[in-house]
N, C-alpha and C. Protein backbone atom coordinates (compact mmCIF):
# COMPACT_ATOMS: atom_id res chain seq x y z
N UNK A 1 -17.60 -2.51 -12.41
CA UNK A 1 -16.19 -2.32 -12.02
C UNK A 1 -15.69 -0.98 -12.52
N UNK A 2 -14.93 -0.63 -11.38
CA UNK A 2 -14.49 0.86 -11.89
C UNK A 2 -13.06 1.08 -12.05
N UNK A 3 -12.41 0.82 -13.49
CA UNK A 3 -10.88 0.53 -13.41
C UNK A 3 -10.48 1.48 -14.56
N UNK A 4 -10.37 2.55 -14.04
CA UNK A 4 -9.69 3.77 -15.26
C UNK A 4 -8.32 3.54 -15.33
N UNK A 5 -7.54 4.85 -16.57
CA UNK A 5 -6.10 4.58 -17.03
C UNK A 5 -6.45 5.99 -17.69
N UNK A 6 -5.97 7.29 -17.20
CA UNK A 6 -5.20 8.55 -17.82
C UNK A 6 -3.84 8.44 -17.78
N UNK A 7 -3.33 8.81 -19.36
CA UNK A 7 -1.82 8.88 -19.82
C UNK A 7 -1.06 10.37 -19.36
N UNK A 8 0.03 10.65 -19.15
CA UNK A 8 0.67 11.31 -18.57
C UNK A 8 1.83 11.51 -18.84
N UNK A 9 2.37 12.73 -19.21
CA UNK A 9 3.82 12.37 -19.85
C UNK A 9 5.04 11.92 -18.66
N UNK A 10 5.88 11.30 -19.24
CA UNK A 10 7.22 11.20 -18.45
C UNK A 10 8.70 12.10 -18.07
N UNK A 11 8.91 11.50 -17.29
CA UNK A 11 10.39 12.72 -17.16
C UNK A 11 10.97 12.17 -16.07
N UNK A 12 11.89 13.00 -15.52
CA UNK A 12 13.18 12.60 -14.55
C UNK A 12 12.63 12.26 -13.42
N UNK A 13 13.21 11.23 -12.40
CA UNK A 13 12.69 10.68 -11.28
C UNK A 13 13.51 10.82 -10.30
N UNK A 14 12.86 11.55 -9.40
CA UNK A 14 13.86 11.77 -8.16
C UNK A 14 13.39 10.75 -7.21
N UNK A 15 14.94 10.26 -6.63
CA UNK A 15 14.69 8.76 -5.25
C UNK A 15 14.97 9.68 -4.08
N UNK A 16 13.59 9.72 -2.82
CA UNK A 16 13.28 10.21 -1.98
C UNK A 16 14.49 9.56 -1.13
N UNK A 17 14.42 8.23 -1.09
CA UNK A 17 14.59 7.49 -0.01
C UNK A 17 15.25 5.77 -0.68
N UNK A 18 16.42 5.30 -0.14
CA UNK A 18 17.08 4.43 -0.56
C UNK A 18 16.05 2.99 -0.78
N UNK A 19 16.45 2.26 -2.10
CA UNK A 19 15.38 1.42 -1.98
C UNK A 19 16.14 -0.52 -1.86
N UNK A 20 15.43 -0.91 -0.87
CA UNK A 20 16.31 -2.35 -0.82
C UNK A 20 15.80 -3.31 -2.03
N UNK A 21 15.84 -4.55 -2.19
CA UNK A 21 15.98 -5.15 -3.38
C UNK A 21 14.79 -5.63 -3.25
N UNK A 22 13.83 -5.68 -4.46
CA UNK A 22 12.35 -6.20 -4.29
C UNK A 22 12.19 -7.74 -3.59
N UNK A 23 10.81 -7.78 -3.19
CA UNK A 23 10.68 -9.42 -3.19
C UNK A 23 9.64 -9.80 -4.07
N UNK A 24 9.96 -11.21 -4.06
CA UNK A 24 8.87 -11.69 -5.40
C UNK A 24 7.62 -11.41 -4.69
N UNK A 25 6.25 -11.15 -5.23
CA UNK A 25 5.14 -11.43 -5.00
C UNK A 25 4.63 -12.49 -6.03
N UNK A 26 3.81 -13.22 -5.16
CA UNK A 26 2.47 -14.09 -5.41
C UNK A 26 1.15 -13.67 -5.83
N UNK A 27 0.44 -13.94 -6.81
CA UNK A 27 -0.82 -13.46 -7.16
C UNK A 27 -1.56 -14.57 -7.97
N UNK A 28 -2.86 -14.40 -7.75
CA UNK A 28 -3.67 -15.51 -8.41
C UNK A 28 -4.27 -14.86 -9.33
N UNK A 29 -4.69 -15.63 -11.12
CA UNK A 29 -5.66 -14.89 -11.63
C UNK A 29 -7.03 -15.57 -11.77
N UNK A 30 -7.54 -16.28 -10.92
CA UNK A 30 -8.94 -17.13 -11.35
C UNK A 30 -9.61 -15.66 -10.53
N UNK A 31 -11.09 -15.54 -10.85
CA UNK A 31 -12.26 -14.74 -10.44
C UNK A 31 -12.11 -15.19 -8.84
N UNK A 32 -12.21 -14.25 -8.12
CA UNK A 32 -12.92 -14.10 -6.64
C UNK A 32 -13.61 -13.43 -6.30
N UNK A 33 -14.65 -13.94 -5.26
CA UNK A 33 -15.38 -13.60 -4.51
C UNK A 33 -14.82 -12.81 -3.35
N UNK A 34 -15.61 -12.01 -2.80
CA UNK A 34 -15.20 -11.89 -0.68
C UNK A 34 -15.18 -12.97 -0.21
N UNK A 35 -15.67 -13.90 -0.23
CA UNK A 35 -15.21 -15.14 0.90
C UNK A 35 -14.42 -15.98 0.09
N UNK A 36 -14.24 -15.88 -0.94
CA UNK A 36 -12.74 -16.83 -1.96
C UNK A 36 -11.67 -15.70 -1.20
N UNK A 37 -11.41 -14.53 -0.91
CA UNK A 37 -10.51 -13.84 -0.38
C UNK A 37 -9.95 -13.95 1.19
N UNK A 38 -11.32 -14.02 1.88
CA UNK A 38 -11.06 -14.48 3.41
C UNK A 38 -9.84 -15.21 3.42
N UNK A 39 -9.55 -15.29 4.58
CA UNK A 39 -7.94 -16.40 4.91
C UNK A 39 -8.51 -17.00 5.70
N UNK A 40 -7.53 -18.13 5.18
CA UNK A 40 -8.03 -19.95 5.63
C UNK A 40 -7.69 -20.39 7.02
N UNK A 41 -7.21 -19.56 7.52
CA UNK A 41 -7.17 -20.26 8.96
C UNK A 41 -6.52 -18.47 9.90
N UNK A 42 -6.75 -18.86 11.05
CA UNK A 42 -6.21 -17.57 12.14
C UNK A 42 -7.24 -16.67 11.96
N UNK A 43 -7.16 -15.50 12.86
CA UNK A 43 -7.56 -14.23 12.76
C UNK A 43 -7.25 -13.65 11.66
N UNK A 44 -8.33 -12.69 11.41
CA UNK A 44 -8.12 -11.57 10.60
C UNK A 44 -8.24 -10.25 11.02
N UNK A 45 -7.65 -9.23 10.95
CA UNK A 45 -7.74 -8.26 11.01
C UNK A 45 -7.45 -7.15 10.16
N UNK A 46 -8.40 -5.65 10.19
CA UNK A 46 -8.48 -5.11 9.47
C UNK A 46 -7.82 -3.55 9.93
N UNK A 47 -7.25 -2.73 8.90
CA UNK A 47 -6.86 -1.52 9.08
C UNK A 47 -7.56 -0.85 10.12
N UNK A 48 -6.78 -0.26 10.99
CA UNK A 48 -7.59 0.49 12.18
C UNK A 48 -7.13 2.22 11.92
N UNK A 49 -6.39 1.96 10.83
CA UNK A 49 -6.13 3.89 10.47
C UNK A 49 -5.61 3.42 9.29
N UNK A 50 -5.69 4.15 7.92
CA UNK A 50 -5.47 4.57 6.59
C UNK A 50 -5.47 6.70 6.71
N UNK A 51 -4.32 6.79 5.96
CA UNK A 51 -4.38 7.81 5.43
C UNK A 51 -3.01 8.25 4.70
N UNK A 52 -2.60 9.52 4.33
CA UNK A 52 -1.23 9.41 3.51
C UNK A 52 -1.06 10.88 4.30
N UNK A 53 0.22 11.12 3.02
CA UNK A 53 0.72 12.26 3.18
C UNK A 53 1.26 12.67 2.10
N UNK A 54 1.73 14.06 1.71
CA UNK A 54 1.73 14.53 0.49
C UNK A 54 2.60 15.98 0.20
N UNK A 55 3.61 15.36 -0.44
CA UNK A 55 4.61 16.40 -0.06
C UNK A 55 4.52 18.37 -0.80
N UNK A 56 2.90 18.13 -1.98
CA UNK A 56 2.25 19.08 -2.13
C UNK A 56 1.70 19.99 -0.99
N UNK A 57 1.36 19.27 0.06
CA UNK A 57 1.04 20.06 1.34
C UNK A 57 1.95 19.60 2.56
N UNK A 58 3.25 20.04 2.54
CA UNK A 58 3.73 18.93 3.66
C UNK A 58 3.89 19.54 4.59
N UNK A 59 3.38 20.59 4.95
CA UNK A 59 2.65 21.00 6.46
C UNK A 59 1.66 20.96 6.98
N UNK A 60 0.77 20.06 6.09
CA UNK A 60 -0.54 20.00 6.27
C UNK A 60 -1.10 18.27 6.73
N UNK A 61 -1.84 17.99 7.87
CA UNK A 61 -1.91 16.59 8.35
C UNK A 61 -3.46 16.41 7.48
N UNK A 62 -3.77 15.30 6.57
CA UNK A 62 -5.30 14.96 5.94
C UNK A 62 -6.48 14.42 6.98
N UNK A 63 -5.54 13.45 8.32
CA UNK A 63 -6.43 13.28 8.76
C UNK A 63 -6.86 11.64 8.38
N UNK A 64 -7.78 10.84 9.47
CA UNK A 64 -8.17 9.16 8.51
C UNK A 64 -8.71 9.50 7.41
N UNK A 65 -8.66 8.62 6.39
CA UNK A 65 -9.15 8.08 4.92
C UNK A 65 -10.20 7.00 5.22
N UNK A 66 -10.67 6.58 3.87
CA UNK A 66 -10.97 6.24 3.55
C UNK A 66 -10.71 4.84 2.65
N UNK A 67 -9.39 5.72 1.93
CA UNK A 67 -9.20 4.73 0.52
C UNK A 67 -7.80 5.12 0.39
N UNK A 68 -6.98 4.27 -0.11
CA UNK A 68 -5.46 4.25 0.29
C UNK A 68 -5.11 4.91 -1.19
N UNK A 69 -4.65 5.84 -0.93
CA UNK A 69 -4.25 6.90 -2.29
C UNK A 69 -2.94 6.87 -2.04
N UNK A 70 -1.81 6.69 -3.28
CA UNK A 70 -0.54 6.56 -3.81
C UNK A 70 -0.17 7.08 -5.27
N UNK A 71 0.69 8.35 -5.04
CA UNK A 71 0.72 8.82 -6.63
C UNK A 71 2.29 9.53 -6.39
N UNK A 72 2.73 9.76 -7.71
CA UNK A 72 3.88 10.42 -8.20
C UNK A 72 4.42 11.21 -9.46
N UNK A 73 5.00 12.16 -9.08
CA UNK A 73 5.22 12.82 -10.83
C UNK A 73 7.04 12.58 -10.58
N UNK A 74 7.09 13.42 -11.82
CA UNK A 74 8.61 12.86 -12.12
C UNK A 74 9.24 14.27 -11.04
N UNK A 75 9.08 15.06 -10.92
CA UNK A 75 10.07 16.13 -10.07
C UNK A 75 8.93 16.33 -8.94
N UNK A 76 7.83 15.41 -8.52
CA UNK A 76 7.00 15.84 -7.35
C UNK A 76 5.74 16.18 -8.05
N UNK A 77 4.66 16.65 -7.17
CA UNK A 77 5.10 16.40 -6.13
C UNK A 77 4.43 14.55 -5.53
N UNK A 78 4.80 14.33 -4.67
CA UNK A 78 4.52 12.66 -4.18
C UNK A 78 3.22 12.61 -3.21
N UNK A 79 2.85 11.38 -3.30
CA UNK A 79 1.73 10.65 -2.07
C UNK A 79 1.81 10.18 -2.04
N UNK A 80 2.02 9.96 -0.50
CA UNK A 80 2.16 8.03 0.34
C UNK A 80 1.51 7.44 0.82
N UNK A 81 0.75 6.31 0.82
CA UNK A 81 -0.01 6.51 1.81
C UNK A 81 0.36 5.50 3.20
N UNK A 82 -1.00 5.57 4.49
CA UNK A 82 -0.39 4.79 5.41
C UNK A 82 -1.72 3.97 5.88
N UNK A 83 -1.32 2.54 6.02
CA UNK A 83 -2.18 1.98 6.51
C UNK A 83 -1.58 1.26 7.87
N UNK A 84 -2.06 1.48 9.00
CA UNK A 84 -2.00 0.74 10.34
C UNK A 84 -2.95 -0.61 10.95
N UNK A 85 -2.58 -1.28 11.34
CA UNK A 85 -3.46 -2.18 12.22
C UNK A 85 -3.14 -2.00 13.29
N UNK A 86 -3.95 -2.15 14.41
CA UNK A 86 -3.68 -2.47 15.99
C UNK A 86 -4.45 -4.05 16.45
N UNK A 87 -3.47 -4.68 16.90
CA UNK A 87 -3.45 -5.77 17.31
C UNK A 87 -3.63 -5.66 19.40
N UNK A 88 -4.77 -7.18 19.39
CA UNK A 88 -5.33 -7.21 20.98
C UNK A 88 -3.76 -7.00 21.63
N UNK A 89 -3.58 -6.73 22.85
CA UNK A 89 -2.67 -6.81 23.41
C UNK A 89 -2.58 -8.31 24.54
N UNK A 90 -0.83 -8.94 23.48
CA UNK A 90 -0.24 -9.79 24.19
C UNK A 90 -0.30 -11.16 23.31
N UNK A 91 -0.62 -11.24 21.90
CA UNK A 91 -0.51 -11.61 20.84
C UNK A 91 0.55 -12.35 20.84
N UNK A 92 0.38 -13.51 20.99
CA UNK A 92 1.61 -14.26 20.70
C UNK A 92 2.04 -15.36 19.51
N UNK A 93 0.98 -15.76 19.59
CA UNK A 93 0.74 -17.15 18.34
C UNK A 93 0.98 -16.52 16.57
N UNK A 94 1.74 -15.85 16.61
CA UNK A 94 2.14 -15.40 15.35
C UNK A 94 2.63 -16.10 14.34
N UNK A 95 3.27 -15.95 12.76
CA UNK A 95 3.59 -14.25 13.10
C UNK A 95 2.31 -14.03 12.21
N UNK A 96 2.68 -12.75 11.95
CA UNK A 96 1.46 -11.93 11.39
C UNK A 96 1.77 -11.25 9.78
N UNK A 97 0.74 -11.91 9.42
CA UNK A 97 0.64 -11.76 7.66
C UNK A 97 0.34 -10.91 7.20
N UNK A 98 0.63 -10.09 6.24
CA UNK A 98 0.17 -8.63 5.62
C UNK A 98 -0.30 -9.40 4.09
N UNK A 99 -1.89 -9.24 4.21
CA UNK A 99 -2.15 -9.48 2.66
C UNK A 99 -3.19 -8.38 2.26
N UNK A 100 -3.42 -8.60 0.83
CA UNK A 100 -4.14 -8.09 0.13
C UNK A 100 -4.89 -8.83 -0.46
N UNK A 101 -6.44 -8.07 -1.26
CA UNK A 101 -6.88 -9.03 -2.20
C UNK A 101 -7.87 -8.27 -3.31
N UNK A 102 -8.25 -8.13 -4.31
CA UNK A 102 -9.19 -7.57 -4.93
C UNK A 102 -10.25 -8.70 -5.70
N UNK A 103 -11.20 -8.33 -5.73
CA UNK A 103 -12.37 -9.66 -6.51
C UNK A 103 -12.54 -8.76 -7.71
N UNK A 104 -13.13 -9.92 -8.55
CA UNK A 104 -13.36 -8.96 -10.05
C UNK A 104 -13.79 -8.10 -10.46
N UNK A 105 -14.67 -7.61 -9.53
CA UNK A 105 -15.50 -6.22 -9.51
C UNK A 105 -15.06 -5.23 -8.59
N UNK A 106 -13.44 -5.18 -8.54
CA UNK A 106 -13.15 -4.37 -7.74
C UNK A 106 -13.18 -2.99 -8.22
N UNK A 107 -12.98 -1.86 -7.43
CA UNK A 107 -12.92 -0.76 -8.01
C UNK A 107 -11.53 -0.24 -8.02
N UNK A 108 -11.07 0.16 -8.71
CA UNK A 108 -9.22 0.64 -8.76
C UNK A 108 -9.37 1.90 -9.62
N UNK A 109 -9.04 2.92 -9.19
CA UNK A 109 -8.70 4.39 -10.29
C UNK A 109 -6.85 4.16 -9.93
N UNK A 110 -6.63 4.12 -11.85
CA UNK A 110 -5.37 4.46 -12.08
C UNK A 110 -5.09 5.63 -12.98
N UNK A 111 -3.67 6.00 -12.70
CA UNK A 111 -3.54 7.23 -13.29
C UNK A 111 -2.26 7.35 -13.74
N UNK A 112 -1.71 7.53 -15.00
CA UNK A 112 -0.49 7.44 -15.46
C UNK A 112 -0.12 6.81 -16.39
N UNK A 113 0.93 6.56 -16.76
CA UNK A 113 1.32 5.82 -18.02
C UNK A 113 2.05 4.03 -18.06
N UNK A 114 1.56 3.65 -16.93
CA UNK A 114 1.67 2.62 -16.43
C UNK A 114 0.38 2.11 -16.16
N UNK A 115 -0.08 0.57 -16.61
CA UNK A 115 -1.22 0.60 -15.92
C UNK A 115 -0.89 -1.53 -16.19
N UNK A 116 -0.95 -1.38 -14.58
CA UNK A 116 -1.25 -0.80 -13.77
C UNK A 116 0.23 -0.66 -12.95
N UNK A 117 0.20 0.48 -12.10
CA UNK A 117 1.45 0.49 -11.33
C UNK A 117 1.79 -0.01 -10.26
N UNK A 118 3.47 -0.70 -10.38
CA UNK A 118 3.38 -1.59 -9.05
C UNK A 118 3.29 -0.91 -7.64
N UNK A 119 2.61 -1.28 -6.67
CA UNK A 119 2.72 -0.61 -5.57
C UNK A 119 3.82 -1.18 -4.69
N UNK A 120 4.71 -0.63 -3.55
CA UNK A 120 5.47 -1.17 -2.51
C UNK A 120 4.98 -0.21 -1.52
N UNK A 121 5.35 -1.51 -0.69
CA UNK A 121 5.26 -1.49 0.60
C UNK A 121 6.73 -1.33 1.97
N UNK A 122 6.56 -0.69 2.28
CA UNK A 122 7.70 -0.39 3.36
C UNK A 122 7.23 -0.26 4.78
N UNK A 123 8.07 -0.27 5.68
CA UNK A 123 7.70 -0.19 7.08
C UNK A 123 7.83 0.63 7.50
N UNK A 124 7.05 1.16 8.50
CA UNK A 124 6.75 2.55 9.46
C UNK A 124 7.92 2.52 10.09
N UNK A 125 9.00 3.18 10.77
CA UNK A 125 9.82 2.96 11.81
C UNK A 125 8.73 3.92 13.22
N UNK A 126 7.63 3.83 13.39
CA UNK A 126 7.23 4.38 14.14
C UNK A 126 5.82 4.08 13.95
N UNK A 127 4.52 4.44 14.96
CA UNK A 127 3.61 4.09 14.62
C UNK A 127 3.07 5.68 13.96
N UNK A 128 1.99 5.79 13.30
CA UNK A 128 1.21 7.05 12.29
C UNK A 128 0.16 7.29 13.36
N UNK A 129 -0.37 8.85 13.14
CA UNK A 129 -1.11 9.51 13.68
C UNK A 129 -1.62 10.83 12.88
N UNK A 130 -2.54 11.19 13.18
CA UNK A 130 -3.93 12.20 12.58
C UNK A 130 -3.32 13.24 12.18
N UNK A 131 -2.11 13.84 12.86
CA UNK A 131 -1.51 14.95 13.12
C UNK A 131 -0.07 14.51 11.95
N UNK A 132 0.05 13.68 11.54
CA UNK A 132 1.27 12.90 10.20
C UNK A 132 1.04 13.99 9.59
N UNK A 133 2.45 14.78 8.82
CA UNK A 133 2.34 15.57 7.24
C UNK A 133 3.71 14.88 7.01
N UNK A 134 3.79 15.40 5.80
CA UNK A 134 4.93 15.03 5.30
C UNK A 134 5.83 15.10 5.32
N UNK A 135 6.46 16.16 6.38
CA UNK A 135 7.36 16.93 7.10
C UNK A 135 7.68 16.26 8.09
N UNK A 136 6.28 16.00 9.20
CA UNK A 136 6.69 15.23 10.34
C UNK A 136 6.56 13.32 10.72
N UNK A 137 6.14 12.90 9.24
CA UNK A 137 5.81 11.89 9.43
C UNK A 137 7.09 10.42 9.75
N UNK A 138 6.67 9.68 10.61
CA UNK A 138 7.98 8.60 10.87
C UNK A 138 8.25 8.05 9.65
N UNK A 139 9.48 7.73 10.06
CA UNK A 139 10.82 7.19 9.34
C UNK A 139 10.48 6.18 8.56
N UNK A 140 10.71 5.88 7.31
CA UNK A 140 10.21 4.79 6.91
C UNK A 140 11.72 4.06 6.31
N UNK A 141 11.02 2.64 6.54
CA UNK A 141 12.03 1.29 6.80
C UNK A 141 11.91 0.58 5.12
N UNK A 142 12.62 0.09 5.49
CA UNK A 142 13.46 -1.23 3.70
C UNK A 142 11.67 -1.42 3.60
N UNK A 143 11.77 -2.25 1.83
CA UNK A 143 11.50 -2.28 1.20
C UNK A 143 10.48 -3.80 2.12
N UNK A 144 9.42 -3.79 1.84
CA UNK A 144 8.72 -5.06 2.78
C UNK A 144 7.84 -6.11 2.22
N UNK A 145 7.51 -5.33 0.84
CA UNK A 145 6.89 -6.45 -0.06
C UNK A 145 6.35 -5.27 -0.94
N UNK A 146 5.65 -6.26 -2.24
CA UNK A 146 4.97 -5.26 -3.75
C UNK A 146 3.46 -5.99 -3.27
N UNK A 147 2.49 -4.89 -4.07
CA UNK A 147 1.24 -5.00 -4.32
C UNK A 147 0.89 -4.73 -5.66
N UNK A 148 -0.06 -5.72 -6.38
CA UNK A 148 -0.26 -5.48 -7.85
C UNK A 148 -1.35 -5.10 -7.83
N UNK A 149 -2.18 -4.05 -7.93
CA UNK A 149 -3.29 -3.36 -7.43
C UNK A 149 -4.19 -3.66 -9.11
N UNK A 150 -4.76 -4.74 -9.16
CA UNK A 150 -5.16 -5.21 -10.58
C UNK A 150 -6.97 -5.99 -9.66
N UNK A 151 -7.85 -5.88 -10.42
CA UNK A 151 -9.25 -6.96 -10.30
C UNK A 151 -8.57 -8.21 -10.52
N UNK A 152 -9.02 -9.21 -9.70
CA UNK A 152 -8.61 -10.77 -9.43
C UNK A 152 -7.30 -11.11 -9.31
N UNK A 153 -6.78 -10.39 -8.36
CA UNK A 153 -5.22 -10.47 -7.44
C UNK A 153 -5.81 -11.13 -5.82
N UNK A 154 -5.25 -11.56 -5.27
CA UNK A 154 -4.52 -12.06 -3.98
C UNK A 154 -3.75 -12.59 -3.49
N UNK A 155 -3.14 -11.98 -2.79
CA UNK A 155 -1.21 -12.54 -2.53
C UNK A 155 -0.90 -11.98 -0.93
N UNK A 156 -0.12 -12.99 -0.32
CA UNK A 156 0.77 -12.51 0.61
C UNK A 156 1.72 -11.01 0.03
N UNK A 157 2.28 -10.08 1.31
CA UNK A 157 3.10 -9.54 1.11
C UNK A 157 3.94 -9.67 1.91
N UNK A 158 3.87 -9.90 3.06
CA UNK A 158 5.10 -10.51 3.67
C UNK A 158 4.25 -11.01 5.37
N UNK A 159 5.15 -11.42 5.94
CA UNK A 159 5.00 -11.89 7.66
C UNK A 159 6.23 -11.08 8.92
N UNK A 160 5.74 -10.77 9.69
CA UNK A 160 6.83 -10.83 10.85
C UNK A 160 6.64 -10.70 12.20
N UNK A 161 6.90 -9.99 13.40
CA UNK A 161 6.28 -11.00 14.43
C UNK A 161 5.75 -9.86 14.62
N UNK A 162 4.40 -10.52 15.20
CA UNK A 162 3.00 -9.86 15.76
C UNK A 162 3.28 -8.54 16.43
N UNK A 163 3.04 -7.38 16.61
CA UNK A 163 3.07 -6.17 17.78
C UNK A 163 1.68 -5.69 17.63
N UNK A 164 2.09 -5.10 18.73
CA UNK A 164 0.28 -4.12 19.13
C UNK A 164 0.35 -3.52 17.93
N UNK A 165 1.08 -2.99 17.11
CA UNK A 165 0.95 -1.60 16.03
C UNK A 165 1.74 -2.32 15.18
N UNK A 166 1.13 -2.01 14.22
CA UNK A 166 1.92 -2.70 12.62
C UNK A 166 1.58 -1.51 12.02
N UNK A 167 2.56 -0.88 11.43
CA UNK A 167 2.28 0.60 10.53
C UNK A 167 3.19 0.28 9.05
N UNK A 168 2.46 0.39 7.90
CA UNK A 168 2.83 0.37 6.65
C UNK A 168 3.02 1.57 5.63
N UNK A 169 3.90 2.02 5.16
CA UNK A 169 3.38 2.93 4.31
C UNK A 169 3.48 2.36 2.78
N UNK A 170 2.81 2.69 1.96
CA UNK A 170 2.37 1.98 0.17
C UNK A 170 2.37 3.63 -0.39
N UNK A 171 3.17 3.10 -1.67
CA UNK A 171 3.91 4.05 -2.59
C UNK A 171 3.61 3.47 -4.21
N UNK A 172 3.72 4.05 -5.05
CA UNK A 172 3.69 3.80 -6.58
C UNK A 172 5.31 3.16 -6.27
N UNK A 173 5.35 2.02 -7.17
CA UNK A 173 7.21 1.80 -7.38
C UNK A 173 7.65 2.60 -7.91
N UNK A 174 7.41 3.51 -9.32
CA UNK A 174 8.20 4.41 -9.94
C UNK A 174 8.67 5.91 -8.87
N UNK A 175 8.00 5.71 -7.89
CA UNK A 175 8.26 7.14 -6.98
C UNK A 175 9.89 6.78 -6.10
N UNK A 176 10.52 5.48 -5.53
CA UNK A 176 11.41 5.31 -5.27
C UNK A 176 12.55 4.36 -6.78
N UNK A 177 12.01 4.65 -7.57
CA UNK A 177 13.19 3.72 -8.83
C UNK A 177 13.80 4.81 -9.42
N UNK A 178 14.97 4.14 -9.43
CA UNK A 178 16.30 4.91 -10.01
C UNK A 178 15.54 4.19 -11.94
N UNK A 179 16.16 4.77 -12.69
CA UNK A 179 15.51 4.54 -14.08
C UNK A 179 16.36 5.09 -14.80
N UNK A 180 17.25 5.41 -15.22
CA UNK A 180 18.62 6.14 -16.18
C UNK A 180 18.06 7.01 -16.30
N UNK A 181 16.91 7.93 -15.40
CA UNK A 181 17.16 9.34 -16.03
C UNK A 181 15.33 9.73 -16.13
N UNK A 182 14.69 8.67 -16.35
CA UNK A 182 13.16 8.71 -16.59
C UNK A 182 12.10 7.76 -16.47
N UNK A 183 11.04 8.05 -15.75
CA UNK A 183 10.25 7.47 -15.46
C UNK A 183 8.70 7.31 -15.58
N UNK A 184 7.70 6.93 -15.41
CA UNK A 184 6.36 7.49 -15.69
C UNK A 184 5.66 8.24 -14.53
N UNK A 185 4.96 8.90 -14.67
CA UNK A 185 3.99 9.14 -13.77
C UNK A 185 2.72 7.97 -12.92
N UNK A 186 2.27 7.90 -11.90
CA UNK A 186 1.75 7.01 -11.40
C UNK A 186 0.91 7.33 -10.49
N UNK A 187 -0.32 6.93 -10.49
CA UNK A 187 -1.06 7.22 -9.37
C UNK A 187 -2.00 5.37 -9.20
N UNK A 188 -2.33 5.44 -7.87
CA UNK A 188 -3.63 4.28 -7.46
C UNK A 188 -4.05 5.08 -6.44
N UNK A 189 -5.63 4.40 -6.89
CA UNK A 189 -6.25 4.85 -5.52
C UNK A 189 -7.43 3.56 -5.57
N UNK A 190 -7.88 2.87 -4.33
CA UNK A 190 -8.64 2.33 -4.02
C UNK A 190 -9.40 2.43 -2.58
N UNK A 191 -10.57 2.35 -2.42
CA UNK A 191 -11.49 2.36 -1.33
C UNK A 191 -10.85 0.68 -0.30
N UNK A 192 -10.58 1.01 0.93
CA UNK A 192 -10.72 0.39 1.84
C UNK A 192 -12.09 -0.40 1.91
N UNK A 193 -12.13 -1.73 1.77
CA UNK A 193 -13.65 -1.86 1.99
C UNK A 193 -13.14 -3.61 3.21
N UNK A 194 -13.18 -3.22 4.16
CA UNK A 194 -13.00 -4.91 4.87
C UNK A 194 -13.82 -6.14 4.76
N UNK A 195 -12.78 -7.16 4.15
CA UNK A 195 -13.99 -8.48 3.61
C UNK A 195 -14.35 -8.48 1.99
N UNK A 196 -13.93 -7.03 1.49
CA UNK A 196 -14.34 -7.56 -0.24
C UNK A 196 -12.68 -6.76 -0.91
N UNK A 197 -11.97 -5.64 -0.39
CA UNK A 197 -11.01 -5.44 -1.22
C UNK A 197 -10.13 -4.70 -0.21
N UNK A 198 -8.90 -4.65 -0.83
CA UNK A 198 -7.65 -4.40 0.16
C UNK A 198 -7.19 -4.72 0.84
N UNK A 199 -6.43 -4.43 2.31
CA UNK A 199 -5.45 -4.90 2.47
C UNK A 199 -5.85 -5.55 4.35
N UNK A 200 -5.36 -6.82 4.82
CA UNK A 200 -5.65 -7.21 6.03
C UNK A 200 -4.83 -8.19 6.17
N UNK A 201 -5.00 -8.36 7.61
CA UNK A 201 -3.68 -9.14 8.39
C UNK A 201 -4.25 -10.44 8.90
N UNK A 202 -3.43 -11.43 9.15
CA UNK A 202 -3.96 -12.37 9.39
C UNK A 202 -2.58 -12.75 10.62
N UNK A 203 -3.37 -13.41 11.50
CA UNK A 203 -2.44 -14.24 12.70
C UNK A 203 -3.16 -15.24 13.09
N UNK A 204 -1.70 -16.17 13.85
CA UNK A 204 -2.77 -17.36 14.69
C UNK A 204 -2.83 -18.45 13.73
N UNK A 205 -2.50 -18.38 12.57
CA UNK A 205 -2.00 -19.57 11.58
C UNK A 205 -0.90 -20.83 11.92
């Protein structure tokens, strides 16, 4: 398992973007497997584009990923990242579940003085593309659920109704929290791997 923690000093936190009121998340701590993670009934489906954006280069598009990278300093600069699904067309038997999951041997690089840092999740107001910087990337929507990016987590993050395109973007929490003044630094990064860690949708439940 590959689960680092570099310390980082703190300082003032600037809020990009208004933040709505958290929701609880769910998480389990017994050991899992990949198939203790699978979901118990419906389809599954997996990210059909990951990548971020980064307001260090925010004329610059990265292009698909790999591995969903999310970081922040206290005056900048930020990374968001974005994960999409595309759903068959004409999907009805919904709705459609956004989960996550990590097994004990997951791999997680953290970075900051938080460990581990909460991640959120918000909604695309648009669908993401190759050509995304940080400049031109869509609008992003309220607050949609947290991710605890920890070895032996799995939890819902939220449901709503099925579309061809489900676009997410995932952030460190300290990059949108107001904090009287100071905050930590934060980074996650984890490998996309479908069936043993991260993040997939489920419908048809």
């Amino acid at each position: 398992m590959h689960y680092t923690l570099a310390s980082t000093g703190a300082a003032a936190l600037l809020s990009l973007l208004s933040l709505t009121s958290a929701l609880p998340t769910s998480s389990t701590t017994e050991k899992r497997t990949p198939v203790d993670l699978a979901p118990r009934c419906g389809t599954t489906v997996y990210p059909s584009y990951i990548s971020y954006v980064d307001s260090s280069i925010s004329n610059t598009a990265v292009g698909p990923q790999y591995s969903v990278s999310a970081s922040s300093q206290p005056l900048g600069p930020w990374r968001v990242a974005q994960v999409q699904f595309s759903l068959p067309a004409g999907i009805t038997n919904g709705p459609c579940e956004l989960r996550y999951g990590f097994p004990s041997s997951a791999s997680i690089t953290v970075t900051g003085t938080k460990s581990p840092p909460q991640l959120q999740v918000q909604k695309s107001l648009g669908a993401f593309s190759p050509a995304d910087t940080w400049n031109t990337k869509p609008g992003v929507g309220s607050l949609y659920g947290t991710v605890k990016p920890e070895p032996n987590q799995a939890a819902s993050v939220n449901s709503e109704t099925c579309a061809a395109t489900l676009s997410y973007y995932v952030q460190t929490f300290e990059q949108w929290e107001l904090s009287g003044g100071s905050a930590p630094n934060s980074g996650v990064e984890f490998a996309q791997q479908d069936g043993v860690q991260g993040f997939y949708l489920t419908y048809g439940c």
